[in-house]
N, C-alpha and C. Protein backbone atom coordinates (compact mmCIF):
# COMPACT_ATOMS: atom_id res chain seq x y z
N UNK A 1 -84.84 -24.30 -14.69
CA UNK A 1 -84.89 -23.23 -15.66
C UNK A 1 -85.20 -23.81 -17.03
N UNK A 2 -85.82 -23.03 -17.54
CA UNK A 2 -86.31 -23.09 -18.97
C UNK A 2 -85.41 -22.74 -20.03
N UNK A 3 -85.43 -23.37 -21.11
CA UNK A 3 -84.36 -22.62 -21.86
C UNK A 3 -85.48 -22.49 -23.05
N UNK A 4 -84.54 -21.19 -23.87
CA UNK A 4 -85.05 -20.25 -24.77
C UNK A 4 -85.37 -21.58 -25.82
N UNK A 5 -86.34 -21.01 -26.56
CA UNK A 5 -86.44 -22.09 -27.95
C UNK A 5 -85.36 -21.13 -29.05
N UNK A 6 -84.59 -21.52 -29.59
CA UNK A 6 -84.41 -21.02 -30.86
C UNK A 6 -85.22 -20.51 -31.95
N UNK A 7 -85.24 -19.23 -32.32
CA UNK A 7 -86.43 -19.08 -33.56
C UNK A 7 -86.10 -19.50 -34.72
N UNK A 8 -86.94 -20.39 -35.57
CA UNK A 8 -86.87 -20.81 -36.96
C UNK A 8 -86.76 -20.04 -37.43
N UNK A 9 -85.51 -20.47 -38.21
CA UNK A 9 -85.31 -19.61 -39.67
C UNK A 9 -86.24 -19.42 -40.62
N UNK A 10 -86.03 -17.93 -41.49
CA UNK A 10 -87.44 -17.80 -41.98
C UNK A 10 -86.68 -18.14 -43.34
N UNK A 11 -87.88 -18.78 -44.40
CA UNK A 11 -87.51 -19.42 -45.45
C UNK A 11 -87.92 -17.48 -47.01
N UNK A 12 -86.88 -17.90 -47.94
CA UNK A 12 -86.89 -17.21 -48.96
C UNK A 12 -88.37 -16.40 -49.01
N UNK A 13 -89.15 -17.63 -49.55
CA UNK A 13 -90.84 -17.43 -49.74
C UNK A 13 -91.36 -16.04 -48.65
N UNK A 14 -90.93 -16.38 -47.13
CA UNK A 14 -91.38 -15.89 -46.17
C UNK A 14 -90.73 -14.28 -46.01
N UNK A 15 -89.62 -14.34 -46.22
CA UNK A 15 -89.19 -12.95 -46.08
C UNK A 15 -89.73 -11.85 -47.38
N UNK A 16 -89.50 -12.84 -48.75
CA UNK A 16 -90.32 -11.99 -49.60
C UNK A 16 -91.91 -11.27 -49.29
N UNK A 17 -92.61 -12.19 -48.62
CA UNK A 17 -93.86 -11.75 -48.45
C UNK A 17 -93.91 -10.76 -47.32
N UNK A 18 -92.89 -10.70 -46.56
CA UNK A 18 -93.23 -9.98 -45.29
C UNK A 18 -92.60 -8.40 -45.89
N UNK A 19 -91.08 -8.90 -46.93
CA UNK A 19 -91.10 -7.28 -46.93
C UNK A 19 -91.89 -6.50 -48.31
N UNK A 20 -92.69 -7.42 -48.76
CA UNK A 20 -93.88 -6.84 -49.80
C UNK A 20 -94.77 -6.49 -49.20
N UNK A 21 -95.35 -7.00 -47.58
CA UNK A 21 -96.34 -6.42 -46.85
C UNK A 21 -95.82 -5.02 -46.37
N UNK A 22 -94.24 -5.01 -46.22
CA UNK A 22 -93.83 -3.76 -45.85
C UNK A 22 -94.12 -2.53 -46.63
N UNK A 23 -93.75 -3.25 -48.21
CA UNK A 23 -93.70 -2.38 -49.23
C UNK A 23 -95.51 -1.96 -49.82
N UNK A 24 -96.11 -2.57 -49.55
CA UNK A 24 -97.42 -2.20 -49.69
C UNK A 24 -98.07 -1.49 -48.27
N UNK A 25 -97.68 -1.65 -47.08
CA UNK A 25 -98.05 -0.85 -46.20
C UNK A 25 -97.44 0.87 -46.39
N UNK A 26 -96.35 0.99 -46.80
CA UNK A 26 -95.53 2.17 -47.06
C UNK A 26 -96.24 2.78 -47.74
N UNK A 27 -96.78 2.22 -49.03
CA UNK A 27 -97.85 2.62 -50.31
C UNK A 27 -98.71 3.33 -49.99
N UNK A 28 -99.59 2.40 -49.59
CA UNK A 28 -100.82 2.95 -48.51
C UNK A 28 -100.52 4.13 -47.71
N UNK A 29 -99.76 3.98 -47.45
CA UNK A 29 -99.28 5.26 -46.22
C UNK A 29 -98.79 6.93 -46.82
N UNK A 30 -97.95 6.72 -48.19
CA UNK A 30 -97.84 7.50 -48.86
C UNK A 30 -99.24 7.87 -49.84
N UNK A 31 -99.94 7.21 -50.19
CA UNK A 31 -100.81 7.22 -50.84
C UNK A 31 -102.21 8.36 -50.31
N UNK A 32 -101.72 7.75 -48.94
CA UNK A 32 -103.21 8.89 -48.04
C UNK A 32 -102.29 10.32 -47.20
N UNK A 33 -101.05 9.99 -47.57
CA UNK A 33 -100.63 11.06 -47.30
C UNK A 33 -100.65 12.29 -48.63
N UNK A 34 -100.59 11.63 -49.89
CA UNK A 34 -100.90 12.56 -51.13
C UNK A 34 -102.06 12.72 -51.13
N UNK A 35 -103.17 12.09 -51.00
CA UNK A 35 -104.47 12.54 -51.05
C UNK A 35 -104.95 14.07 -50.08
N UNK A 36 -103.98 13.91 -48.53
CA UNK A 36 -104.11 14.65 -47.87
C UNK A 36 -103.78 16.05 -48.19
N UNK A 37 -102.60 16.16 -48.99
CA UNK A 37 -101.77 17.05 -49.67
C UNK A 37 -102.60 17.48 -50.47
N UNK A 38 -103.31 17.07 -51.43
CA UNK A 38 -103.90 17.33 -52.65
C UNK A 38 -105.45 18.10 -52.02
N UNK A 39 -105.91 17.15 -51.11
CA UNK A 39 -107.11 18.14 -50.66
C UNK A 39 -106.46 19.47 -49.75
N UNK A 40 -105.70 19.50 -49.01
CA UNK A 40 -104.80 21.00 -48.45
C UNK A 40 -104.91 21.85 -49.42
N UNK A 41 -104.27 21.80 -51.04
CA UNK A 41 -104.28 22.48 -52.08
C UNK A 41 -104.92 23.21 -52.66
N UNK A 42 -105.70 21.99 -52.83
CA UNK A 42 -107.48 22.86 -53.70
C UNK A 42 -108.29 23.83 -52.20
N UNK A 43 -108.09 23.25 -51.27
CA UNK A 43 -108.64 24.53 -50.06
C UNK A 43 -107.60 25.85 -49.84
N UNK A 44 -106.12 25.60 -50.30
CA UNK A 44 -105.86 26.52 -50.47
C UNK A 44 -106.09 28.01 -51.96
N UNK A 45 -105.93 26.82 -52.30
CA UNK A 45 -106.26 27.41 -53.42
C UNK A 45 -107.45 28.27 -53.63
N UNK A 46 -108.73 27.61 -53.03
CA UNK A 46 -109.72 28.30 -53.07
C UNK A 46 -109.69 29.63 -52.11
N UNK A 47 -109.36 29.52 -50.92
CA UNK A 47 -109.45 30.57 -50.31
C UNK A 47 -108.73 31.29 -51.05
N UNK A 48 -107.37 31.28 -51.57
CA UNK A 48 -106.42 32.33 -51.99
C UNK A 48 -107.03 33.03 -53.08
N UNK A 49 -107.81 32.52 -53.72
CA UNK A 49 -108.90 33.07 -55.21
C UNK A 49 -110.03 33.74 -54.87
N UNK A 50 -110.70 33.26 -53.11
CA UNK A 50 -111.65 34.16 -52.44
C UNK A 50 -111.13 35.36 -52.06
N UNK A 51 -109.79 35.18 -51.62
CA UNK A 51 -109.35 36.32 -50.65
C UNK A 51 -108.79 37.42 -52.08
N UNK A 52 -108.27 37.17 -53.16
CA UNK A 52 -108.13 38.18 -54.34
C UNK A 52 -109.26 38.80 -54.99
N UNK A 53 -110.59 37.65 -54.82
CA UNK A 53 -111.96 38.38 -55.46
C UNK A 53 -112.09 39.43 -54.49
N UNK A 54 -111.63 39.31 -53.13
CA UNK A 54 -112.67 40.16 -52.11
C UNK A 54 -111.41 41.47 -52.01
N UNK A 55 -109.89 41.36 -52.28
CA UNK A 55 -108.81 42.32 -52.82
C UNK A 55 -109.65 43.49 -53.80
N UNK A 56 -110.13 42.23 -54.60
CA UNK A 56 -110.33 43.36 -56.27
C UNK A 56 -111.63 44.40 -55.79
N UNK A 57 -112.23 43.77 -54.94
CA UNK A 57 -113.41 44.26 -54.84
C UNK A 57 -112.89 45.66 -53.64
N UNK A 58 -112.17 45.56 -52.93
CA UNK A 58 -111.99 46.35 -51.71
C UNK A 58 -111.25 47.85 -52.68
N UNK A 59 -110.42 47.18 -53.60
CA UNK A 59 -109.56 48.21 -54.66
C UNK A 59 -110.86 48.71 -55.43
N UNK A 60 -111.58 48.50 -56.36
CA UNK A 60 -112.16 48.90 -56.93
C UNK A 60 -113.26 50.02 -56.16
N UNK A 61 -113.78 49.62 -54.44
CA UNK A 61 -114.27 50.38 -53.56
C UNK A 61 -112.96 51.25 -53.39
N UNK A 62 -112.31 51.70 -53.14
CA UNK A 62 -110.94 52.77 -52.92
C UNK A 62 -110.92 53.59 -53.86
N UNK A 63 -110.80 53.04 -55.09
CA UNK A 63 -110.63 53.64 -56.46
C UNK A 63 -111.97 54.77 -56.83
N UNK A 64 -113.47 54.11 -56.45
CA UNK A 64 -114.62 54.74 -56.38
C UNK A 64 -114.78 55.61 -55.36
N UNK A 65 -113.89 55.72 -54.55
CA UNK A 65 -114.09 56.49 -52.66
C UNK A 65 -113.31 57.88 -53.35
N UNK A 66 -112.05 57.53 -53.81
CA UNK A 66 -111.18 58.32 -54.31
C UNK A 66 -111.58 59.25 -55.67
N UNK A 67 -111.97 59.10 -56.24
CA UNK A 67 -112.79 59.40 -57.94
C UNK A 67 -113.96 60.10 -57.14
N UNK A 68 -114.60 60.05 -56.00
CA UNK A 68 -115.91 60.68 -55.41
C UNK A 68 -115.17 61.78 -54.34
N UNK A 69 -114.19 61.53 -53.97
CA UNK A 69 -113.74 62.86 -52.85
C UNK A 69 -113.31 63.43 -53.84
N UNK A 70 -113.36 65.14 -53.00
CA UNK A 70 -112.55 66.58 -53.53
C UNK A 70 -111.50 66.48 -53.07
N UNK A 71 -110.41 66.66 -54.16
CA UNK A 71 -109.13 66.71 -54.34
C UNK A 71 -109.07 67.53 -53.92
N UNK A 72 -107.32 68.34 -52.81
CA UNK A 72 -107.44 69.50 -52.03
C UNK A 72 -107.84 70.73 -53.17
N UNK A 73 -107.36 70.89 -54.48
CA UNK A 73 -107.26 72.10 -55.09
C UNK A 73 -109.33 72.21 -55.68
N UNK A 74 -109.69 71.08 -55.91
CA UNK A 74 -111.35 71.26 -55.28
C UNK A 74 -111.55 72.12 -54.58
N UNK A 75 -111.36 71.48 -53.76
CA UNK A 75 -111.58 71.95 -52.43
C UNK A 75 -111.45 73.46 -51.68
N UNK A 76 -110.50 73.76 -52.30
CA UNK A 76 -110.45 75.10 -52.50
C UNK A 76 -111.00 76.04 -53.39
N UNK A 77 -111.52 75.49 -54.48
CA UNK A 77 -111.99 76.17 -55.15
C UNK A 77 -113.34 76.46 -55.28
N UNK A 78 -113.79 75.64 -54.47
CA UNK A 78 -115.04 75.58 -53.75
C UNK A 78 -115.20 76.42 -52.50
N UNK A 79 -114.54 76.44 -51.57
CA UNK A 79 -114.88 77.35 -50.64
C UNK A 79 -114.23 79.11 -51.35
N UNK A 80 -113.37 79.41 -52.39
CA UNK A 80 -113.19 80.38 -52.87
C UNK A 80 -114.61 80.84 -53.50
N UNK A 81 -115.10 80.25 -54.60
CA UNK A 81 -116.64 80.38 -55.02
C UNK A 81 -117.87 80.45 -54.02
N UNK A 82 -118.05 79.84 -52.82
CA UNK A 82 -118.48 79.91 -51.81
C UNK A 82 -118.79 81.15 -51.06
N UNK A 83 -117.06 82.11 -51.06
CA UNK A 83 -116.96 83.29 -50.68
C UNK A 83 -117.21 84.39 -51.65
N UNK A 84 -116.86 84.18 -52.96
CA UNK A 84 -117.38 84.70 -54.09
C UNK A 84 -118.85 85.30 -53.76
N UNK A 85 -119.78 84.04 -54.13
CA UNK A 85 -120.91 84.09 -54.08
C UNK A 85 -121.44 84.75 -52.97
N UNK A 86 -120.89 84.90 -51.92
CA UNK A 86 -121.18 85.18 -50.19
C UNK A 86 -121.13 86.92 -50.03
N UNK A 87 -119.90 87.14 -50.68
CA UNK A 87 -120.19 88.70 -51.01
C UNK A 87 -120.55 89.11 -52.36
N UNK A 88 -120.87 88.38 -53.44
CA UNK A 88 -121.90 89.09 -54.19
C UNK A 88 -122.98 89.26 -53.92
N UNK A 89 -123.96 88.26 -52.63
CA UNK A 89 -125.29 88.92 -52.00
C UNK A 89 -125.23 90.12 -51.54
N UNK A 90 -123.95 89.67 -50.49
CA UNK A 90 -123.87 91.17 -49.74
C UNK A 90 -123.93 92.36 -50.43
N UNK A 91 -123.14 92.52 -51.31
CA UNK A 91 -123.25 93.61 -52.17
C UNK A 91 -124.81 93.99 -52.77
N UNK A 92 -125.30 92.79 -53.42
CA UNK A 92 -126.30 93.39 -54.13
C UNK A 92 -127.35 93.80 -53.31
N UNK A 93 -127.30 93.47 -51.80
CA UNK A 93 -127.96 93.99 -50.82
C UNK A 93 -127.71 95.57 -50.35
N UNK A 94 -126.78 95.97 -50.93
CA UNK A 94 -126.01 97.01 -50.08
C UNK A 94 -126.45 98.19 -51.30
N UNK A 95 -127.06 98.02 -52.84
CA UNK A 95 -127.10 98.78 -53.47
C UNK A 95 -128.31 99.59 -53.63
């Protein structure tokens, strides 16, 4: 049987560098994780500013739909004049 080697102790120098590789890998890692964040944003952002232009626009079509229909009391007053007019022919036919 073989026996295990003991692992060398790691010297001051060595552990500093390994957990600065840690600390700069973390960096990196956070670093492209904010970038990722930051581009999410501005695409949100944009759509959310598309989707209110195309709001304003759908309201302002409603507002123009509404301002162009006859209100019910129109509406009535129109087919009253309608009938108006409908027997004043008659009549002036009848004289």
């Amino acid at each position: 049987m073989s026996e295990r080697e003991e692992p060398k102790p790691w010297t001051p120098g060595e552990v500093l560098y390994h957990l600065n590789a840690l600390r700069e890998a973390d960096h990196r890692l956070y670093d492209s994780r904010f970038e990722a964040q930051e581009k999410a944003i501005a695409v949100a952002e944009a759509n959310s500013e598309r989707w209110r232009q195309n709001a304003n626009e759908w309201r302002a079509a409603m507002t123009d739909r509404e301002r162009n229909f006859f209100s019910r009391g129109m509406g009535l007053v129109s087919i009253a004049l309608g009938i108006v007019a409908t027997l004043l022919t008659i009549f002036s036919y009848m004289k």
